[in-house]
C-alpha atoms as a PDB file:
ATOM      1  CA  UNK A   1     -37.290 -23.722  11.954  1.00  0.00           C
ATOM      2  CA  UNK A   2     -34.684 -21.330  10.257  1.00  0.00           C
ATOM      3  CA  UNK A   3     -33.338 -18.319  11.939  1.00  0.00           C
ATOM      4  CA  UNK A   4     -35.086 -15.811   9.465  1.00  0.00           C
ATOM      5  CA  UNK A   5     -33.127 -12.415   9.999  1.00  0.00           C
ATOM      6  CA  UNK A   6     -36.267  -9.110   9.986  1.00  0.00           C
ATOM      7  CA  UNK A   7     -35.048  -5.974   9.269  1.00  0.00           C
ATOM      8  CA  UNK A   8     -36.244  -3.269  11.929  1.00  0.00           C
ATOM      9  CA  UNK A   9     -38.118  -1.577   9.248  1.00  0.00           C
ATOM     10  CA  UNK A  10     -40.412  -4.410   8.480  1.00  0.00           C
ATOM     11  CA  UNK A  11     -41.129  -4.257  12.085  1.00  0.00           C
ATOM     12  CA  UNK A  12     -41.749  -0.469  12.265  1.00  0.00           C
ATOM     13  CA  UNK A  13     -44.159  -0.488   8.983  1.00  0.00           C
ATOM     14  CA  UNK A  14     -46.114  -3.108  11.009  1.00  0.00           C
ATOM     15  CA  UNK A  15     -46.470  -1.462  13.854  1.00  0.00           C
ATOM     16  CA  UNK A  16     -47.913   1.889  11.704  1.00  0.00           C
ATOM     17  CA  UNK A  17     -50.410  -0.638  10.635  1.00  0.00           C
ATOM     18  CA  UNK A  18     -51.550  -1.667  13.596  1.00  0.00           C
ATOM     19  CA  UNK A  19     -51.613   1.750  14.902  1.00  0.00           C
ATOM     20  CA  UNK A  20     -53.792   2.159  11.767  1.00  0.00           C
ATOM     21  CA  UNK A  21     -56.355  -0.158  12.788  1.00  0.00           C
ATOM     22  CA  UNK A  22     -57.654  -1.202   9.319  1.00  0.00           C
ATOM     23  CA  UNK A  23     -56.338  -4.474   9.440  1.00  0.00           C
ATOM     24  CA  UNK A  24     -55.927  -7.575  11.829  1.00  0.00           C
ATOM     25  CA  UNK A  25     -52.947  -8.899  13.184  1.00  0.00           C
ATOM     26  CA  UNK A  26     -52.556 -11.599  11.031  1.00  0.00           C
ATOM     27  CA  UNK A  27     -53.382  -9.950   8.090  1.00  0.00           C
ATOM     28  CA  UNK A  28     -50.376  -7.591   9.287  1.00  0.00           C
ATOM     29  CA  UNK A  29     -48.215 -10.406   9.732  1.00  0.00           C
ATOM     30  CA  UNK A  30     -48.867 -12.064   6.778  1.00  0.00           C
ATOM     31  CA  UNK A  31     -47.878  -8.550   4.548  1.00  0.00           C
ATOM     32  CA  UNK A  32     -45.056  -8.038   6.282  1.00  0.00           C
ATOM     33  CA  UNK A  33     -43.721 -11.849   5.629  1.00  0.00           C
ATOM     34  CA  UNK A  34     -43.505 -12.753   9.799  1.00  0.00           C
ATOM     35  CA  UNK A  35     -45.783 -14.522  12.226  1.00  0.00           C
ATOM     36  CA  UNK A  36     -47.687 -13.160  14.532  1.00  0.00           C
ATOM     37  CA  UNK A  37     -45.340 -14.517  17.688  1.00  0.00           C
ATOM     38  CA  UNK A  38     -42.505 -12.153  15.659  1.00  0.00           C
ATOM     39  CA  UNK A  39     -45.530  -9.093  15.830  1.00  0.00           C
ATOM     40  CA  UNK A  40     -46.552  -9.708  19.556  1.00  0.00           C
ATOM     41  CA  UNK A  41     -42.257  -9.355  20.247  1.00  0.00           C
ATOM     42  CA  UNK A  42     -42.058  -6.585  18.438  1.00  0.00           C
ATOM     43  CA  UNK A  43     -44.798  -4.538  20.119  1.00  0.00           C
ATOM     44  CA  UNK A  44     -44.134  -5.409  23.433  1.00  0.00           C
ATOM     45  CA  UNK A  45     -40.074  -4.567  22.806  1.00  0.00           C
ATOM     46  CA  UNK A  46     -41.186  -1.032  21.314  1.00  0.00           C
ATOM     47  CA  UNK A  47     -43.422  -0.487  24.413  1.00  0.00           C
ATOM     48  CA  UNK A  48     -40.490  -1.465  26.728  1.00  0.00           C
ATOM     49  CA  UNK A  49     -37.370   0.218  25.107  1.00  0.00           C
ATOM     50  CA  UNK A  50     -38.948   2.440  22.552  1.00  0.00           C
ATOM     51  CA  UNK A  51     -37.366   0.634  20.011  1.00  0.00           C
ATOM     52  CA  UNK A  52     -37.956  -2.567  18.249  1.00  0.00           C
ATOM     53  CA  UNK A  53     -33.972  -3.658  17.064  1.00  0.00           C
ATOM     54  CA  UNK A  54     -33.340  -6.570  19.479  1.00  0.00           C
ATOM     55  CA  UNK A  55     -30.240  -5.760  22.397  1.00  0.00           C
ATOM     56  CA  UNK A  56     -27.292  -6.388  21.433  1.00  0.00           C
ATOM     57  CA  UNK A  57     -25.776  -9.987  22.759  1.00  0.00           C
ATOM     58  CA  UNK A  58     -23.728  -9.369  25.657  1.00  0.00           C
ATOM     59  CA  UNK A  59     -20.741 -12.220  25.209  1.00  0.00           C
ATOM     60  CA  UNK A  60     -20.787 -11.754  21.330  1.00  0.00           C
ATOM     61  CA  UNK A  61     -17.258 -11.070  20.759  1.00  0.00           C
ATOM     62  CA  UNK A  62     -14.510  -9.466  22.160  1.00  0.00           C
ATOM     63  CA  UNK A  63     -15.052  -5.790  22.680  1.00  0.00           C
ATOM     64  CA  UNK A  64     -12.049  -3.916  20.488  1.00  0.00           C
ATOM     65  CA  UNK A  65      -8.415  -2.687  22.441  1.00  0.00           C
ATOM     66  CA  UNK A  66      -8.227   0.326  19.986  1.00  0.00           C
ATOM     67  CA  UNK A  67     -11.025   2.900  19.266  1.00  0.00           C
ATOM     68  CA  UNK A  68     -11.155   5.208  16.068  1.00  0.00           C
ATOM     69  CA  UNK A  69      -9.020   7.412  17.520  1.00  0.00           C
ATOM     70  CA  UNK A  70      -6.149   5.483  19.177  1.00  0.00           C
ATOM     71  CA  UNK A  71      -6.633   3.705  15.357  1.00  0.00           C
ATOM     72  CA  UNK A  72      -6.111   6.691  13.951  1.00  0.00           C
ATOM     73  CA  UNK A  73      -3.390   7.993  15.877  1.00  0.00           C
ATOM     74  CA  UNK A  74      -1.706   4.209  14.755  1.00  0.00           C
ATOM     75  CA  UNK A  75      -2.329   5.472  11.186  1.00  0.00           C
ATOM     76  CA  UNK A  76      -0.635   8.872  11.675  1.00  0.00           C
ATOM     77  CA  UNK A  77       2.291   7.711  13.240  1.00  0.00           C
ATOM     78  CA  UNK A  78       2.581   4.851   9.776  1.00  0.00           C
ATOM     79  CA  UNK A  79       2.138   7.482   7.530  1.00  0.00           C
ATOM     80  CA  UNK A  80       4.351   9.714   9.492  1.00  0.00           C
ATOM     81  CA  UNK A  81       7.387   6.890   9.865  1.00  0.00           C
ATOM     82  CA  UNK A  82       6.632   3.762   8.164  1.00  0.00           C
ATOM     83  CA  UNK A  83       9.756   2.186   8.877  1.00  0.00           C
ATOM     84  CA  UNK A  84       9.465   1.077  12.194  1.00  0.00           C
ATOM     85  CA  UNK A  85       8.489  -2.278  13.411  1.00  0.00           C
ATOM     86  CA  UNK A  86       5.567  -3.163  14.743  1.00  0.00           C
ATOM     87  CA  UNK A  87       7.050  -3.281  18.840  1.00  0.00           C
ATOM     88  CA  UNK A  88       8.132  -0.063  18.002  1.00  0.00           C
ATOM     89  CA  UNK A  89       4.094   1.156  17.310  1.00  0.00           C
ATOM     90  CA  UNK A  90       3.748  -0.843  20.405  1.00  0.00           C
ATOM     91  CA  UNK A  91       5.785   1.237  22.673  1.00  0.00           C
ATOM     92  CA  UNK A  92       4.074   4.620  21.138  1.00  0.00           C
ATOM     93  CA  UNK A  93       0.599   3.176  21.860  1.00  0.00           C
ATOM     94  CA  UNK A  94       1.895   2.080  25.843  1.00  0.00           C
ATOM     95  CA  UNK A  95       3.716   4.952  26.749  1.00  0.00           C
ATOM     96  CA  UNK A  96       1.529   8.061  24.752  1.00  0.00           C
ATOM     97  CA  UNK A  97      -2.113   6.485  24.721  1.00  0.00           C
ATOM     98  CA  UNK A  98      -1.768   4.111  27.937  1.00  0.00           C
ATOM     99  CA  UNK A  99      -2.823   0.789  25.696  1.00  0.00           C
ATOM    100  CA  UNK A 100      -0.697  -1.813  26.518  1.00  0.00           C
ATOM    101  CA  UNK A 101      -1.732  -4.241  22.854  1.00  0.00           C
ATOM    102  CA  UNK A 102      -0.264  -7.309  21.270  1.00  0.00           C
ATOM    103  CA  UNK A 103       1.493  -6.623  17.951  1.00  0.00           C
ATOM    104  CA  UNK A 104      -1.429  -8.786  16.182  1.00  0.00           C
ATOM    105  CA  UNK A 105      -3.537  -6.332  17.061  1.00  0.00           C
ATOM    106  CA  UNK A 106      -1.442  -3.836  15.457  1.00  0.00           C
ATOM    107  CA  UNK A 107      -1.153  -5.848  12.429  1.00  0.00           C
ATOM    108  CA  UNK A 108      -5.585  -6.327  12.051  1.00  0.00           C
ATOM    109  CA  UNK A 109      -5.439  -2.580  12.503  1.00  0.00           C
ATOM    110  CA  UNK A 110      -3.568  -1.742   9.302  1.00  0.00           C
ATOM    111  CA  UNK A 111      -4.805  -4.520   7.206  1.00  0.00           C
ATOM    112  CA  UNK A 112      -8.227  -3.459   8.314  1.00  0.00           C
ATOM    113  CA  UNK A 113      -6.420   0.043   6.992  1.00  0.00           C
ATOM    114  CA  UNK A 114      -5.517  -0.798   3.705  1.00  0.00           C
ATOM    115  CA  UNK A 115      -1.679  -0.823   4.846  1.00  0.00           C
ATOM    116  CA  UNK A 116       0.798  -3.463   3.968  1.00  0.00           C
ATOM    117  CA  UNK A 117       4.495  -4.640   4.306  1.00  0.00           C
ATOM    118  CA  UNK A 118       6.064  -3.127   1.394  1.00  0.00           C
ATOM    119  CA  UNK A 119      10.076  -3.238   0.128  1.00  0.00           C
ATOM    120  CA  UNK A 120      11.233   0.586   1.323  1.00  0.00           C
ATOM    121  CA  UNK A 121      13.688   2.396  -1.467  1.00  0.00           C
ATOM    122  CA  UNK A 122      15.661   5.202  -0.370  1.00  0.00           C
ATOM    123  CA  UNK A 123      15.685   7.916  -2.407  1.00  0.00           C
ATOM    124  CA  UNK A 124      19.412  10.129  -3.011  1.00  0.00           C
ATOM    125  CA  UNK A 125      19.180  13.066  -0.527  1.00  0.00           C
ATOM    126  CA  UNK A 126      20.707  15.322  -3.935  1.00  0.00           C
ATOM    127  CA  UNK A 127      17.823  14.566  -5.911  1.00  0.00           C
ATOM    128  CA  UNK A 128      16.332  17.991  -7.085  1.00  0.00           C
ATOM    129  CA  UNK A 129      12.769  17.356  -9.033  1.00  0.00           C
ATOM    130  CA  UNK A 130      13.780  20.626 -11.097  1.00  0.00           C
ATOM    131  CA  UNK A 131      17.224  19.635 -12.376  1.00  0.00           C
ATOM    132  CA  UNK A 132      15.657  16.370 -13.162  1.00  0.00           C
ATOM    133  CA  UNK A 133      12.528  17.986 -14.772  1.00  0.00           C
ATOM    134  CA  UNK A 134      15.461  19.732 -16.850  1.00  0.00           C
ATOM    135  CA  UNK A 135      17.121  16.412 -17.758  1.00  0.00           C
ATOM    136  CA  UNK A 136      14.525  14.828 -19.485  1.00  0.00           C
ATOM    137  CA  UNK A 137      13.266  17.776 -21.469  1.00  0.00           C
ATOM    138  CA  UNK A 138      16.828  18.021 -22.452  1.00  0.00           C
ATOM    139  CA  UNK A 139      17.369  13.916 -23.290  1.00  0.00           C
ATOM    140  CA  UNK A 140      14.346  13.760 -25.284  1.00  0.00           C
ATOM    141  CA  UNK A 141      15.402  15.761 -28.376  1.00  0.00           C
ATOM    142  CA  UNK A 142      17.756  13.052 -28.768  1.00  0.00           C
ATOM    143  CA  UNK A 143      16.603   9.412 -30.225  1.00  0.00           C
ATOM    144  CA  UNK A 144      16.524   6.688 -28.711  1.00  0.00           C
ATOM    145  CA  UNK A 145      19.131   4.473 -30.469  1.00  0.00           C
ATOM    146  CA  UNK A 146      21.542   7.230 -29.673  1.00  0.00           C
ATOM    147  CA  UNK A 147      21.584   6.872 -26.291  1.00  0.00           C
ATOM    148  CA  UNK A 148      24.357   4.643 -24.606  1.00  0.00           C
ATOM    149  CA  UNK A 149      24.249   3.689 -20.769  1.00  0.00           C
ATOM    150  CA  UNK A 150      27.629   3.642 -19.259  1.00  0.00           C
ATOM    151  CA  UNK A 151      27.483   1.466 -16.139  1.00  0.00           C
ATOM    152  CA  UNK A 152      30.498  -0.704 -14.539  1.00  0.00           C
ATOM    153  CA  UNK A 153      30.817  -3.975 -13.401  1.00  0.00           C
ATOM    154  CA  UNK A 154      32.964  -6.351 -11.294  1.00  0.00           C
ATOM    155  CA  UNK A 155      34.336  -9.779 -12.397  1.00  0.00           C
ATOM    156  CA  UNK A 156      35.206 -13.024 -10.389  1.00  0.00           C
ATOM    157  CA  UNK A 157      35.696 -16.682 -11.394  1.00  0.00           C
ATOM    158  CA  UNK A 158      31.547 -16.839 -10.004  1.00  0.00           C
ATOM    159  CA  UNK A 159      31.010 -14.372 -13.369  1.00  0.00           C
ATOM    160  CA  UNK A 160      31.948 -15.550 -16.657  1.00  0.00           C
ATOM    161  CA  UNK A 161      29.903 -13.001 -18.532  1.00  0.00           C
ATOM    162  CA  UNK A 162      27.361  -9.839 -18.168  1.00  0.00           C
ATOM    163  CA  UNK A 163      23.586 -11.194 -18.075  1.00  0.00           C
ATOM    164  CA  UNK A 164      22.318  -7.880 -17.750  1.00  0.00           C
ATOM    165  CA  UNK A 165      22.211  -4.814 -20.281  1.00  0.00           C
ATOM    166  CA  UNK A 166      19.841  -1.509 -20.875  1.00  0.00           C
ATOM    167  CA  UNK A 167      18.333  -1.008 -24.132  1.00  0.00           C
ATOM    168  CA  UNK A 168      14.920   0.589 -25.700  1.00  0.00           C
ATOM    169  CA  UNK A 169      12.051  -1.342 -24.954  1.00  0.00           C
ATOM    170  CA  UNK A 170      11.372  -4.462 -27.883  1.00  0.00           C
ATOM    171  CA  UNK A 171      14.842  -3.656 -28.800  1.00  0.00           C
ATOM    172  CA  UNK A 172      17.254  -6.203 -28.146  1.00  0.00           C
ATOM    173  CA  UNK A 173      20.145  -5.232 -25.590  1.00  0.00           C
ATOM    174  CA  UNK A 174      23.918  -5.083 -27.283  1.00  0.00           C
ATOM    175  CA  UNK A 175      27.610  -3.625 -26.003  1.00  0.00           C
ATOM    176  CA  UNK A 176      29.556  -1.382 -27.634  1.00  0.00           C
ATOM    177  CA  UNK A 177      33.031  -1.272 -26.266  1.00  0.00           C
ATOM    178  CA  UNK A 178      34.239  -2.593 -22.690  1.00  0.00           C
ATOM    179  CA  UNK A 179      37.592  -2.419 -21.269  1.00  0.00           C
ATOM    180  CA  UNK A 180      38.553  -4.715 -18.822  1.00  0.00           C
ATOM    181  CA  UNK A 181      40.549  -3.667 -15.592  1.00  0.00           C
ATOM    182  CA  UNK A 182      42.667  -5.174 -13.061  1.00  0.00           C
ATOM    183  CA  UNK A 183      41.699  -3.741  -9.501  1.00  0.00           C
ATOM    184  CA  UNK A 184      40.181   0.096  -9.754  1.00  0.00           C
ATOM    185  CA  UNK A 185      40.349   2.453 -12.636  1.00  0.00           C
ATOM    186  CA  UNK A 186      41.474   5.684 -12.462  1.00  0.00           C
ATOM    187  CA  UNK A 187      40.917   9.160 -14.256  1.00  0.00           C
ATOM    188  CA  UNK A 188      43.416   8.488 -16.998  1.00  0.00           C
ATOM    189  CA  UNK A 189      42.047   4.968 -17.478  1.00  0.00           C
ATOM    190  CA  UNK A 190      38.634   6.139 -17.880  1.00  0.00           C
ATOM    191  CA  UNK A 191      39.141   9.261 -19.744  1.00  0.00           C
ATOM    192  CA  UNK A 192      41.108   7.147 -22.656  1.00  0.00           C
ATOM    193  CA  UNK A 193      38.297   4.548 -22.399  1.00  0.00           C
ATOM    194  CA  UNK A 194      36.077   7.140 -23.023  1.00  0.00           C
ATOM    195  CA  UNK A 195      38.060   9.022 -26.263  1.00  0.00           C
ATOM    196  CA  UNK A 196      39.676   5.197 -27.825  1.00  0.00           C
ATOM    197  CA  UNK A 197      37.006   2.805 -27.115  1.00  0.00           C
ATOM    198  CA  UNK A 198      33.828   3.888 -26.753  1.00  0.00           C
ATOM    199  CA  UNK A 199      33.325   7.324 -28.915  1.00  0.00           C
ATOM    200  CA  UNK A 200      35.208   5.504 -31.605  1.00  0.00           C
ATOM    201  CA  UNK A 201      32.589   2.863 -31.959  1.00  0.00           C
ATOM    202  CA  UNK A 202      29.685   4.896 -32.478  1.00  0.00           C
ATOM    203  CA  UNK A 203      28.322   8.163 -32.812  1.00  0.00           C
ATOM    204  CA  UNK A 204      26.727   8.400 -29.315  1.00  0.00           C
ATOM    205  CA  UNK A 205      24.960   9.783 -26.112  1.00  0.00           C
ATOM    206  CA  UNK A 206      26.910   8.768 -23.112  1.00  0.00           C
ATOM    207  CA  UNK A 207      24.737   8.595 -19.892  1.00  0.00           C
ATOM    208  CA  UNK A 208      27.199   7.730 -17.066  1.00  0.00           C
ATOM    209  CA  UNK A 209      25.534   5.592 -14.546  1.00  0.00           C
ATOM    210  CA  UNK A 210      27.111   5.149 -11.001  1.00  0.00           C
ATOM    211  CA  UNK A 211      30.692   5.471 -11.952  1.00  0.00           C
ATOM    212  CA  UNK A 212      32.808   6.303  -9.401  1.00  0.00           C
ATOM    213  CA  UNK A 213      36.190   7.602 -11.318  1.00  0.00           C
ATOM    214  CA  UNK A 214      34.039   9.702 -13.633  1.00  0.00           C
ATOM    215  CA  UNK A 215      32.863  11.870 -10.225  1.00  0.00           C
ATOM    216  CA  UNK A 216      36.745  12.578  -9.562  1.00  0.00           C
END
């Protein structure tokens, strides 16, 4: 016969019939979609306990290492500093919560979370939201084909030409002027790069990108 799963409240609603007394065991039974066996159970289980949900099994599973709250004091110390490896969060949980876990149980605990291993970017400690804010109000009167990105680049005999540009989106990517260099450029070098070469070319918007002689 197949293990047909009862829900507790088909039970209950059969024993409030019976209780009743209108109608016979069978006929209960038969409303409720059990047999009578599954009835006689029932009764005698809600006499005994008080209840009619079966006991839990005793050797179904493996009882959980972490409870909500040493789970959630894993969670605060991710959010807090999510850069740490996972013996690290292993070491917190020994030596402030007395759990000595594997790291796989770590690992269930934030995928059961929602957490996963993610590529970290660091962000420049001079970043200011407000000058930034600032930048693009001030960047957007301008159009976009006037804009020119001003990056450099190093050469070797592994690079025979630039694969990469910056350009509008569904606008196709194009130089302007380059200059090549021997070794680093300096202030001079860049400055008459700058006048000569590139401002020559085209009537422009020059957004320096990562340039080191331009900071001196």
């Amino acid at each position: 016969m197949v293990n047909k799963r009862i829900e507790n409240s088909a039970k209950m609603i059969a024993l409030r019939l019976l209780r009743r007394g209108r109608d016979s065991r069978r006929e209960i039974a038969n409303l409720c979609g059990f047999s009578t066996r599954t009835l006689r159970r029932a009764v005698v289980r809600h006499q005994t306990t008080g209840s009619v949900a079966k006991a839990a099994a005793i050797g179904r599973g493996r009882p959980r290492l972490l409870h909500t709250n040493d789970s959630n004091y894993l969670l605060k110390l991710a959010r807090h500093d999510p850069c740490k490896f996972l013996d690290e969060y292993q070491h917190f949980l020994e030596r402030y919560r007395h759990l000595p876990v594997h790291i796989c149980t770590l690992h269930r605990t934030f995928e059961r979370a929602g957490l996963r291993v993610a590529r970290v970017q660091k962000m420049a400690s001079e970043r200011d939201p407000i000058l930034e804010g600032n930048f693009i109000t001030r960047i957007s009167q301008y159009p976009a084909h006037y804009l020119v990105a001003l990056d450099e680049t190093s050469k070797d005999d592994r690079t025979y030409a630039r694969l990469w540009g910056r350009s509008p989106k569904r606008q196709h990517a194009g130089i302007i002027a380059t200059r090549v260099i021997e070794g680093s450029s300096d202030r001079e070098t860049f400055m008459d790069y700058l006048q000569n070469d590139l401002v020559s070319a085209s009537q422009c918007i020059i957004l320096v990108l990562n340039i080191s002689s331009s900071q001196s």
